[in-house]
Protein backbone atom coordinates (compact mmCIF):
# COMPACT_ATOMS: atom_id res chain seq x y z
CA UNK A 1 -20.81 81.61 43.90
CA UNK A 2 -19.91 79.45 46.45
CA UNK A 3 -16.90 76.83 46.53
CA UNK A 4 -19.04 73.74 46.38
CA UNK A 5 -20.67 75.05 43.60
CA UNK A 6 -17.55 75.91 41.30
CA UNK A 7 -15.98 72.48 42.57
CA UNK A 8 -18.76 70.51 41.30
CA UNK A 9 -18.68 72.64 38.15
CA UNK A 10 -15.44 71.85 37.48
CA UNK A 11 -15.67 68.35 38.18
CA UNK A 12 -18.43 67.99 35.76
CA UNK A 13 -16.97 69.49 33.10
CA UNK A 14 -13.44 67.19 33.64
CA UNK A 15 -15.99 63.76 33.93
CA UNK A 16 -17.79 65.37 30.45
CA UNK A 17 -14.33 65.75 28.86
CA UNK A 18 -13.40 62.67 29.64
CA UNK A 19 -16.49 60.91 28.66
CA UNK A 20 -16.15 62.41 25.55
CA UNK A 21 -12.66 61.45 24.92
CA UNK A 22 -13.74 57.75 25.30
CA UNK A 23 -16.32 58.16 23.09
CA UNK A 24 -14.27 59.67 20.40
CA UNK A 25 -11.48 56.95 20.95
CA UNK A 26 -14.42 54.22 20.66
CA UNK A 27 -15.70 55.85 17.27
CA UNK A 28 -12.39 55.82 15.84
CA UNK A 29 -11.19 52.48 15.95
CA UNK A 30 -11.62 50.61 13.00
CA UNK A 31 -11.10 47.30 11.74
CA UNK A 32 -8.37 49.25 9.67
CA UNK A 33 -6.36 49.50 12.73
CA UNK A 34 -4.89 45.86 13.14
CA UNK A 35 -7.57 44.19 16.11
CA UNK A 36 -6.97 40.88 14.66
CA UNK A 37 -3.47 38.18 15.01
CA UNK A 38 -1.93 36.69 11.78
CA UNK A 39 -1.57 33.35 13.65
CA UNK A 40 -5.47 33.54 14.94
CA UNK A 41 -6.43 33.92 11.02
CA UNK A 42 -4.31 31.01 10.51
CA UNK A 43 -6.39 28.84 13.29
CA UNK A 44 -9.46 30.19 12.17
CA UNK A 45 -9.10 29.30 8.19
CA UNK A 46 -9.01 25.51 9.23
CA UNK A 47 -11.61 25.69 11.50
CA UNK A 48 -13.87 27.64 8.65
CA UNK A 49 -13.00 25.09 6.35
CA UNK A 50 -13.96 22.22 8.44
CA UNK A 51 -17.64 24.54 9.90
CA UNK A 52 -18.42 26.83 7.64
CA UNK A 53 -17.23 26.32 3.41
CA UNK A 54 -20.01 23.93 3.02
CA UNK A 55 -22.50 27.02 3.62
CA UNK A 56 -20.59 29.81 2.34
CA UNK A 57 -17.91 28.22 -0.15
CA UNK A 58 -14.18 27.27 0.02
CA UNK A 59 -13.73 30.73 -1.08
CA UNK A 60 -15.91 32.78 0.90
CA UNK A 61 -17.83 33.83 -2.30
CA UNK A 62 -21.19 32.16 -0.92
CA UNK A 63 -23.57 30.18 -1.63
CA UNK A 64 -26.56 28.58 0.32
CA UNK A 65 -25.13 31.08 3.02
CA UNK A 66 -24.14 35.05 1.77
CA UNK A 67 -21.08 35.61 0.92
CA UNK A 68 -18.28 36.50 3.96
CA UNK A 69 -15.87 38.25 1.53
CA UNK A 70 -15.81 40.86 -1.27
CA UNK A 71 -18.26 44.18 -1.51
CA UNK A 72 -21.47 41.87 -0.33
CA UNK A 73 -20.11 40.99 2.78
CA UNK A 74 -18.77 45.18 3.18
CA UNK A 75 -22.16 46.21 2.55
CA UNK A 76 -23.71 44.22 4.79
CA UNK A 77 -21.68 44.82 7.93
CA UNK A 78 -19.99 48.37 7.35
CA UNK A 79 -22.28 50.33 9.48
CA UNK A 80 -22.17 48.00 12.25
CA UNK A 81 -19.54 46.57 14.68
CA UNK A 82 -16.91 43.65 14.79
CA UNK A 83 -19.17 42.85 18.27
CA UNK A 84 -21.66 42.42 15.73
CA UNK A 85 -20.08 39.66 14.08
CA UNK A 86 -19.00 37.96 16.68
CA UNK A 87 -22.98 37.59 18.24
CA UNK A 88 -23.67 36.52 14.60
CA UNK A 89 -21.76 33.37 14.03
CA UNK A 90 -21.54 32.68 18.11
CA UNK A 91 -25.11 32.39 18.01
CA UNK A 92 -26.75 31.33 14.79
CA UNK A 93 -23.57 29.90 12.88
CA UNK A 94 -23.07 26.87 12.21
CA UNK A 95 -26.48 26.44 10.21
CA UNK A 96 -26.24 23.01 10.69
CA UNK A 97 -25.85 23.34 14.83
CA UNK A 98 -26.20 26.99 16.13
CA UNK A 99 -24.33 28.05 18.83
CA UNK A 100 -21.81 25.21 18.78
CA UNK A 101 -18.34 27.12 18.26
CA UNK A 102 -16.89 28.34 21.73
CA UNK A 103 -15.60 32.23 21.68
CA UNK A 104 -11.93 31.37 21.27
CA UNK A 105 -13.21 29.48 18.10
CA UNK A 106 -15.65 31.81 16.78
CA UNK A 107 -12.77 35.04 17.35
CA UNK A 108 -10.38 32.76 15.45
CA UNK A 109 -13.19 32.04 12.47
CA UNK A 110 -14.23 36.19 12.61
CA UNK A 111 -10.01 36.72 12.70
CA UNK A 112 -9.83 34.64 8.96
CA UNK A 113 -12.85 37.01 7.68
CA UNK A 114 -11.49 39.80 8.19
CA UNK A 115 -7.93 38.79 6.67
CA UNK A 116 -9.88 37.49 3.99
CA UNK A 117 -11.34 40.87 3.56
CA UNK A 118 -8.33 42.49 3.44
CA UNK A 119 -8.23 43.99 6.52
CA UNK A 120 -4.76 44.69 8.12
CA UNK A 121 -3.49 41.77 11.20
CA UNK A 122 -2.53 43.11 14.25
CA UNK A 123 -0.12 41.93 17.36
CA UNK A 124 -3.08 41.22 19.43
CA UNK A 125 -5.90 38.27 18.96
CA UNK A 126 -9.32 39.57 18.89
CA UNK A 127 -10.79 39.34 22.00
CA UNK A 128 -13.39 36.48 22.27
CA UNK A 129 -15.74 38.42 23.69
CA UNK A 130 -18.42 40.39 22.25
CA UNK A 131 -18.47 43.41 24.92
CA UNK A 132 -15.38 44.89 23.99
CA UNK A 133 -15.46 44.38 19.93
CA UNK A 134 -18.89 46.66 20.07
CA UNK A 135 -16.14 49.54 20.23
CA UNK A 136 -14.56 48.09 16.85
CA UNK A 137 -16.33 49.85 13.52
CA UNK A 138 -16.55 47.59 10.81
CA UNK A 139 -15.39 49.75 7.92
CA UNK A 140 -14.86 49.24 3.72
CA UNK A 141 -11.24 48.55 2.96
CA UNK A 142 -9.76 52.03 1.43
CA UNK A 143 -12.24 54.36 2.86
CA UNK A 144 -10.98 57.70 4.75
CA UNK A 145 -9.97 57.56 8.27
CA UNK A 146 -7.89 54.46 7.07
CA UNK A 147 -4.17 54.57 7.86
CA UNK A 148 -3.15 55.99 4.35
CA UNK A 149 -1.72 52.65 2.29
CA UNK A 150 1.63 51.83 1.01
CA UNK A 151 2.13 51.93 -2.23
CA UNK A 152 1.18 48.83 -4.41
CA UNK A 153 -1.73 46.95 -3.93
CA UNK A 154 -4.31 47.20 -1.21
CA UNK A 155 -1.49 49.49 0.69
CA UNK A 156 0.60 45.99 0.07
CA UNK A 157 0.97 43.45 3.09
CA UNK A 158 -0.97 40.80 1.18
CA UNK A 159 1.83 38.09 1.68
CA UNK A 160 4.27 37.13 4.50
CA UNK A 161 7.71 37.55 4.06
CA UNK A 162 8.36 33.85 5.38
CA UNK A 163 5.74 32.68 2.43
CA UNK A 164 7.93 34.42 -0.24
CA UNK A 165 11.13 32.39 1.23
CA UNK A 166 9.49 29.24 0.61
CA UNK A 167 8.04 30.41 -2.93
CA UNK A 168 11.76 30.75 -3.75
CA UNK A 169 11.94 26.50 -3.29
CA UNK A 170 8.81 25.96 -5.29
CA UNK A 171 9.48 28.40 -7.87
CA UNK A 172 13.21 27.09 -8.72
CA UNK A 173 11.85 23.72 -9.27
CA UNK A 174 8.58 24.55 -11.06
CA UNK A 175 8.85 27.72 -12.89
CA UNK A 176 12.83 28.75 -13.47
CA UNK A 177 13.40 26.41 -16.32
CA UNK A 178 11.50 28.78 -17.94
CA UNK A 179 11.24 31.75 -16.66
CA UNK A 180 14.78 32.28 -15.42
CA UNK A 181 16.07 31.65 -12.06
CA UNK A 182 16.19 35.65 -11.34
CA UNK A 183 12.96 35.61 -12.85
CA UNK A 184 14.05 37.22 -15.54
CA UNK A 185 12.55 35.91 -18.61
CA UNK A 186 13.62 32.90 -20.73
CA UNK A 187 11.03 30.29 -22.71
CA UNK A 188 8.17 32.48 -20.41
CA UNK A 189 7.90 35.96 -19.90
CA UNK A 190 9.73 37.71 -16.84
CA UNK A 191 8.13 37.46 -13.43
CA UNK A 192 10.08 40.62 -12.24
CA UNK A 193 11.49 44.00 -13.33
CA UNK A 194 9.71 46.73 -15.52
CA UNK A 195 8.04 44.06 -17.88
CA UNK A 196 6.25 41.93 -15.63
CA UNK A 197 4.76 45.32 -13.98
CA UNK A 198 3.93 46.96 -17.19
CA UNK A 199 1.62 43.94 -18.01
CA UNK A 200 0.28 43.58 -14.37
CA UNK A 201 -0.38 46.94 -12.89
CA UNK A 202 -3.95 47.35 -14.12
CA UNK A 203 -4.41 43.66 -12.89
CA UNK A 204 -5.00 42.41 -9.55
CA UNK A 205 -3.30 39.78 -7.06
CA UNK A 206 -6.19 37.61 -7.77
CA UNK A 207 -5.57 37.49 -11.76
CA UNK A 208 -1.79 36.43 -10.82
CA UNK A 209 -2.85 33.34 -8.48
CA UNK A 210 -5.69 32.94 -11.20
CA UNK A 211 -3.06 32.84 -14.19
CA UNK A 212 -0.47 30.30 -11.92
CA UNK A 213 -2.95 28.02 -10.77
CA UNK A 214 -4.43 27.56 -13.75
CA UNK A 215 -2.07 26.96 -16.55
CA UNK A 216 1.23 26.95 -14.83
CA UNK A 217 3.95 25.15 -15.37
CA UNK A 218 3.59 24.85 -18.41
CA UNK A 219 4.72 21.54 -18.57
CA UNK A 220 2.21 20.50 -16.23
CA UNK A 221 -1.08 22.81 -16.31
CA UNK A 222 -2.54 23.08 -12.49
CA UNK A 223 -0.25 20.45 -10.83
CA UNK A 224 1.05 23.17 -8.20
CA UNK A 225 -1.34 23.21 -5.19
CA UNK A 226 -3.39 25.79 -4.00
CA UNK A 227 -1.15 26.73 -0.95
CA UNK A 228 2.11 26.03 -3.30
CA UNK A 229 0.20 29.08 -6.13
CA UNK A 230 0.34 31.22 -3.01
CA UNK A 231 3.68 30.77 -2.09
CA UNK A 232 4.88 31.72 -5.35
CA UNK A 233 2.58 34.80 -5.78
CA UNK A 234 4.11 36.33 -2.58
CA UNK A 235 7.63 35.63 -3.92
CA UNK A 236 6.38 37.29 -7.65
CA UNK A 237 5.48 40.11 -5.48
CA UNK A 238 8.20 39.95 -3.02
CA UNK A 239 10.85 40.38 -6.32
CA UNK A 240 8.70 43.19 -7.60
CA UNK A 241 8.79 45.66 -4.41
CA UNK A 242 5.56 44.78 -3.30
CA UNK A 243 5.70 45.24 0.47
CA UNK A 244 5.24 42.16 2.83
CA UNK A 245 4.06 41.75 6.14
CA UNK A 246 3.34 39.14 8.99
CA UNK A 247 -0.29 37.82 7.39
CA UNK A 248 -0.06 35.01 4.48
CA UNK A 249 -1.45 35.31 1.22
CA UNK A 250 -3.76 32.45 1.54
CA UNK A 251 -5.69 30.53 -1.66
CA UNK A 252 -9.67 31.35 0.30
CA UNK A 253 -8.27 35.10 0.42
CA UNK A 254 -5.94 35.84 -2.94
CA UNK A 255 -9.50 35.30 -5.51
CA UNK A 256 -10.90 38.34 -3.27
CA UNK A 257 -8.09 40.64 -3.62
CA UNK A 258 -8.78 42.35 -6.76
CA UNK A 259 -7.26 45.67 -6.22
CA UNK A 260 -4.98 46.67 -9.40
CA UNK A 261 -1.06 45.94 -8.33
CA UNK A 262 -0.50 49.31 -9.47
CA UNK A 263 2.75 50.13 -9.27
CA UNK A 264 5.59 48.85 -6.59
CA UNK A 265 8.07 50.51 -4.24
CA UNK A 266 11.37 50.94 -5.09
């Protein structure tokens, strides 16, 4: 055989390995792998309040649009790609004037989605492009090839660490009188220790947030904002070993986050 002829050989096969490699690497990332920023979320669930809850609720549960968060929305997008998306609201969304959001806005608005979905933030902003999120699967939360979870609910990470510090504030002026300032137990039942999680496991994040915003404090049934509920959710879970992590627990995502609690790290 002559030289040429194994050099080009062997040069083929490295440009086929390599090919493959990229394709491999392409196929495996997931929206399970962080592609989103906390802060973009952030940016994006104004800007979906303000564009798109009129179509598809406050809440993401839908309405005279489908529904952007909970098993719907998953079955609907999990065999496609986060580029997928993207094209999707950058060119038919908002109903009302297609085509209007520019791509930092319409990455930022896709970023709150998939937060609100339960999908794990990132360091990096999605890119606001839709070329390179075609190599993004979307994916159902839990599913294998997922980075195995934490323990506690949803692999934990539902609530910032910062947002638990300021549900300390809220809940010492709202909730202590009666539930202890340790969260203990006093008038009310404990917030914290073997108790609380004995009565919670089976229940989800979104039953807590439910059960505060609706008839807490007592003295004053539903007085605590939506953002304040939050605040003192992550610090519930904060006290009980649920992990935290840079992404809020926000009042659009908590009513979607109905994994059981389960039970905490220690």
């Amino acid at each position: 055989m002559k030289r040429t002829s194994v050099l080009t050989i062997i040069f083929g096969a490295a440009l086929a390995a390599a090919s493959f490699s990229t394709v491999r690497a392409q196929q495996g990332k997931s929206v399970k792998d962080g592609v989103y920023s906390a802060d973009q979320a952030k940016r994006g669930e104004a800007l979906y309040a303000e564009t798109c809850a009129a179509c598809h609720d406050a809440k993401l549960a839908g309405g005279i649009g489908p529904a952007l968060a909970g098993k719907d929305f998953i079955a609907s997008w999990k065999g496609q790609t986060v580029g997928d998306v993207f094209t999707k609201i950058k060119v038919e969304m908002p109903l009302t004037a297609p085509g209007t959001l520019s791509p930092d806005q319409t990455a930022d608005v896709l970023a709150f989605i998939l937060s609100a979905n339960q999908f794990p933030a990132g360091a990096t902003a999605l890119a606001t492009d839709a070329t390179p999120l075609k190599d993004i699967r979307m994916a159902e939360p839990g599913t294998a090839g997922a980075a195995a979870p934490a323990a506690g609910v949803d692999g934990g990470r539902l609530y910032a660490d910062a947002q638990a510090k300021r549900g300390e504030a809220v809940y010492a002026e709202n909730c202590a009188a009666c539930h202890g300032p340790m969260l203990g137990g006093d008038i009310g039942p404990a917030l914290a220790g073997p108790r609380f999680v004995a009565r919670w496991k089976d229940k989800s994040v979104a039953d807590v947030f439910d059960k505060i915003k609706t008839t807490m404090p007592a003295s004053a049934p539903g007085s605590l904002t939506p953002e304040q509920t939050a605040d003192v959710v992550a610090l519930i879970l904060s006290s009980n070993h649920y992990p935290g992590g840079a992404t809020e627990l926000t009042p659009a995502g908590a009513p979607q986050k109905t994994t059981p609690l389960g039970e905490p790290q220690k």
